[in-house]
N, C-alpha and C. Protein backbone atom coordinates (compact mmCIF):
# COMPACT_ATOMS: atom_id res chain seq x y z
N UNK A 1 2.97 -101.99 -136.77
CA UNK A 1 2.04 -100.96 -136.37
C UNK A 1 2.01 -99.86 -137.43
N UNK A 2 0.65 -99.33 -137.28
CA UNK A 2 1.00 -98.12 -138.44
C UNK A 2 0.80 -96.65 -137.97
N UNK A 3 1.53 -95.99 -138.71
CA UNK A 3 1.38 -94.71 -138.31
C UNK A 3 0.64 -93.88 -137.01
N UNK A 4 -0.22 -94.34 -137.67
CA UNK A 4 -1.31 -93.76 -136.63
C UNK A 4 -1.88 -94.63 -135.32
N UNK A 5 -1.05 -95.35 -135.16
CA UNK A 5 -1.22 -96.62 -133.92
C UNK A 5 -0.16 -95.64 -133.30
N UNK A 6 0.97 -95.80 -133.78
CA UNK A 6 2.01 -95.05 -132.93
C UNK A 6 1.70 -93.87 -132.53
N UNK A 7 1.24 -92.92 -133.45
CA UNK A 7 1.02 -91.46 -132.75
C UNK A 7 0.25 -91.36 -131.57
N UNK A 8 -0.92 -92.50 -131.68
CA UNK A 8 -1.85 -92.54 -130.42
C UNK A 8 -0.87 -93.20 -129.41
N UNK A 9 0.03 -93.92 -129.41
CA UNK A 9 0.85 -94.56 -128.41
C UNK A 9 2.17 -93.65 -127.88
N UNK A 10 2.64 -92.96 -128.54
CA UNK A 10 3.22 -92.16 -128.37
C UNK A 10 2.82 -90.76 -127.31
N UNK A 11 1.74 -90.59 -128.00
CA UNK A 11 1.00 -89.22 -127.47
C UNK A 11 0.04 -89.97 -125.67
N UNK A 12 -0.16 -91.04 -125.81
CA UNK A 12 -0.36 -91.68 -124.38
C UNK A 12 0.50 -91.66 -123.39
N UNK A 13 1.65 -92.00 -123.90
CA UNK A 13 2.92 -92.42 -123.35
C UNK A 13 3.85 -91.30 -123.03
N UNK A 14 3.71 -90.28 -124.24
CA UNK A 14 4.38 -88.59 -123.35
C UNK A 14 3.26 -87.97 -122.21
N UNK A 15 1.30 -87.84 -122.88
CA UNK A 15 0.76 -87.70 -121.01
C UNK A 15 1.37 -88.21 -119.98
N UNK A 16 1.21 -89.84 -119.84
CA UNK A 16 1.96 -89.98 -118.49
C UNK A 16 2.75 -89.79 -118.27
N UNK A 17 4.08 -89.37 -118.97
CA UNK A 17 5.31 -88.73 -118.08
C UNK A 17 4.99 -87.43 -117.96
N UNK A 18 4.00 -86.69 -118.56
CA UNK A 18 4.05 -85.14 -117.89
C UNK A 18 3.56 -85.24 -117.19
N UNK A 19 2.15 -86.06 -116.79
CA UNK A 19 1.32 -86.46 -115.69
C UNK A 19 2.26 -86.35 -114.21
N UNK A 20 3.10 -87.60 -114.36
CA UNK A 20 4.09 -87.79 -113.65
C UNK A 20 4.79 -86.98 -113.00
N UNK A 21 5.60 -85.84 -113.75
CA UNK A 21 5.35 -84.41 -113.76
C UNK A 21 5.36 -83.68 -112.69
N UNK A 22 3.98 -83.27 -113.10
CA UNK A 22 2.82 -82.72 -112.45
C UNK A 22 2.39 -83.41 -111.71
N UNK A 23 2.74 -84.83 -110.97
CA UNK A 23 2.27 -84.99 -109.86
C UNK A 23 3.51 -85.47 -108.87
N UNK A 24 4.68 -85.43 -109.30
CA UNK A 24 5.28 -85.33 -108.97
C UNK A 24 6.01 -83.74 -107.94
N UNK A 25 5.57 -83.16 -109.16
CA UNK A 25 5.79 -81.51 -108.08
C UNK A 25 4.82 -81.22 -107.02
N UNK A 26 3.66 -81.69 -107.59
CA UNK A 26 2.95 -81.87 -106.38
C UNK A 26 2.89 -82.16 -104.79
N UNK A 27 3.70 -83.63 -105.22
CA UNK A 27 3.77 -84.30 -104.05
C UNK A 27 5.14 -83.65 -103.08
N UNK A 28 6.07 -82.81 -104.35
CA UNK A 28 7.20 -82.07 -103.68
C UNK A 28 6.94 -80.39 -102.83
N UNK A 29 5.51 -80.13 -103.81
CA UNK A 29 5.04 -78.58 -102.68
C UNK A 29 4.57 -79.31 -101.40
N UNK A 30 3.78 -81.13 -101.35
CA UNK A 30 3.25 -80.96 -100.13
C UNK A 30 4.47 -82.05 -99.37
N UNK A 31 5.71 -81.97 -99.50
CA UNK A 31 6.32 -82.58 -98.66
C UNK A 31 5.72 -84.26 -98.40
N UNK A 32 4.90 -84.76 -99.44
CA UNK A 32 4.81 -86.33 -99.71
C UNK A 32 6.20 -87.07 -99.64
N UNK A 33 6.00 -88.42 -99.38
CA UNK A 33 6.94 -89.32 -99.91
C UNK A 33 7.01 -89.51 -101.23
N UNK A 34 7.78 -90.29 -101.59
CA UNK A 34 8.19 -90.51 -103.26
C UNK A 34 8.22 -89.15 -103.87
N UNK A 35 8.37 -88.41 -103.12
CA UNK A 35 7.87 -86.60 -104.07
C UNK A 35 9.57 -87.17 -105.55
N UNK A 36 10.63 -87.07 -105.10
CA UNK A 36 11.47 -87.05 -105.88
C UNK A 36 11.55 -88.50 -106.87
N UNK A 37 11.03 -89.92 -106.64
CA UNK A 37 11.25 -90.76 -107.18
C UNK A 37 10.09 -90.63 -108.91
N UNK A 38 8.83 -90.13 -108.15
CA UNK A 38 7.82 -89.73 -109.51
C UNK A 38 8.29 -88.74 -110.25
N UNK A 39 8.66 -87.25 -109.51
CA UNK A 39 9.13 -86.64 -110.83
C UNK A 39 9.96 -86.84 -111.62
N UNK A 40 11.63 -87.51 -110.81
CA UNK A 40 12.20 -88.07 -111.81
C UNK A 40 11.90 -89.46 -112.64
N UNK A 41 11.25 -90.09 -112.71
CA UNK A 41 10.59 -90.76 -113.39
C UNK A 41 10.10 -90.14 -114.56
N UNK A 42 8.74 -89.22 -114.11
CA UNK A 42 8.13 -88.91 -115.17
C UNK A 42 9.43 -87.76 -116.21
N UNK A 43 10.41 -86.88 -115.34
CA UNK A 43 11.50 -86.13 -115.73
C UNK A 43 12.46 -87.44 -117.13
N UNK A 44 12.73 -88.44 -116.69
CA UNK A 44 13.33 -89.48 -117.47
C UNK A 44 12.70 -89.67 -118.23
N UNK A 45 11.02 -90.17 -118.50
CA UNK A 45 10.67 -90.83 -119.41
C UNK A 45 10.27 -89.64 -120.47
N UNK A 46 10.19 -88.66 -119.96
CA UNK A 46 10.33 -87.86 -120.89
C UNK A 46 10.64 -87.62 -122.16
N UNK A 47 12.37 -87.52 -121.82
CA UNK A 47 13.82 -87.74 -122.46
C UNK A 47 13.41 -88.49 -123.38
N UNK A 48 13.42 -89.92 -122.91
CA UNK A 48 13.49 -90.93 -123.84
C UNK A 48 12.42 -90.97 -124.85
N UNK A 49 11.29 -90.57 -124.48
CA UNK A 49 10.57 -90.63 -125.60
C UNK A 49 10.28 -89.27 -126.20
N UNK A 50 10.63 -88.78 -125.59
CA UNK A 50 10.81 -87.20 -126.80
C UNK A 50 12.44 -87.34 -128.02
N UNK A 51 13.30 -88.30 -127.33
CA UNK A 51 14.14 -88.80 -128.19
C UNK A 51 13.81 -89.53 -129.35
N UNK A 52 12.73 -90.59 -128.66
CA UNK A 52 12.07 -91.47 -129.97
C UNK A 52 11.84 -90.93 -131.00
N UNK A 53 11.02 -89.34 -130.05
CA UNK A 53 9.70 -88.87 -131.21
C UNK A 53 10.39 -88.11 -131.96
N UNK A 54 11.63 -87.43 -131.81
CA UNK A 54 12.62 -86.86 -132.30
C UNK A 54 12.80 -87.74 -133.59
N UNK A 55 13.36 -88.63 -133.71
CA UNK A 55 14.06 -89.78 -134.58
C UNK A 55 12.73 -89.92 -135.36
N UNK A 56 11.88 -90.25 -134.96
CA UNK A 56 10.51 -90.62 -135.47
C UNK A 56 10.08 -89.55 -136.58
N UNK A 57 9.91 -88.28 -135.93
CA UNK A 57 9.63 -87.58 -136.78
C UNK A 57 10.92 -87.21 -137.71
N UNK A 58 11.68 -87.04 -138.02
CA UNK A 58 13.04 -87.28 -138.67
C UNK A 58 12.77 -88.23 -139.84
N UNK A 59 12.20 -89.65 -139.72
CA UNK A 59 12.11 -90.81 -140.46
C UNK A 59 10.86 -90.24 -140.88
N UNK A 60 10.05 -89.46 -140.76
CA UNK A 60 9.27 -89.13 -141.61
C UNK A 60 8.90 -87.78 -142.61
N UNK A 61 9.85 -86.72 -142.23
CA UNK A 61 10.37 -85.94 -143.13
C UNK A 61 11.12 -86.32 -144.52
N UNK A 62 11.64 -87.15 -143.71
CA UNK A 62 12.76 -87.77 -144.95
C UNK A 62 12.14 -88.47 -145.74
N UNK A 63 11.07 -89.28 -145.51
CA UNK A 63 10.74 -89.99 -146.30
C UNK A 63 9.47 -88.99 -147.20
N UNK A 64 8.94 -88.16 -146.77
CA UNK A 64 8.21 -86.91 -147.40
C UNK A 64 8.91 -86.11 -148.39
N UNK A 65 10.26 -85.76 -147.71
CA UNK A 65 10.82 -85.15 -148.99
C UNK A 65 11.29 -85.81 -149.88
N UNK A 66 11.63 -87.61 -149.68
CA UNK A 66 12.22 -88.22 -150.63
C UNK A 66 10.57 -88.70 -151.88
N UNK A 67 9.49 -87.96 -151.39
CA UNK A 67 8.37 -88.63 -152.09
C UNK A 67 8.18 -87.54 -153.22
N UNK A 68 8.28 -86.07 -151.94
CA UNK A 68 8.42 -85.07 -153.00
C UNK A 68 9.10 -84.92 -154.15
N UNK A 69 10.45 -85.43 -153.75
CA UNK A 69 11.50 -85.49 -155.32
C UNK A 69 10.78 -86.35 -156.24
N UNK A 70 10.71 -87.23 -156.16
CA UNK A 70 10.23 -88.65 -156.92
C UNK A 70 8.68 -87.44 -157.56
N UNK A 71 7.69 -86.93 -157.38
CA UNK A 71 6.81 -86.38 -157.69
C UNK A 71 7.70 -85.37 -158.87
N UNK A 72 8.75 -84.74 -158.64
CA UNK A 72 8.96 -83.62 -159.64
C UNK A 72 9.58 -84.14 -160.51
């Protein structure tokens, strides 16, 4: 995949866990079922892919500044 496949997959994939979220608290102001199973869901997937995007963006600093050297 390239770059820019991921960012769009990425950036899909963090909406629905805030989605999740946000409808998760929702369902916890109106005393719904699942109120706690969606937010922590969307609360988890969070994590994990803000971890990815963490690492992700990391692997691409590095490789920016290692382009920059090579340029001077």
């Amino acid at each position: 995949m390239t770059r820019k496949q991921i960012d769009k997959v990425m950036s899909v994939l963090l909406t629905i866990s805030v989605s999740l979220i946000l409808i998760g608290a929702i369902f916890r102001l109106q005393h719904w079922i699942y109120d706690d199973q969606i937010f922590w869901t969307g609360f988890i997937l969070s994590l994990v892919l803000g971890s990815f995007e963490i690492n992700r963006l990391k692997k691409i600093i590095k490789s920016l500044e290692n382009d920059m050297q090579k340029s001077e």
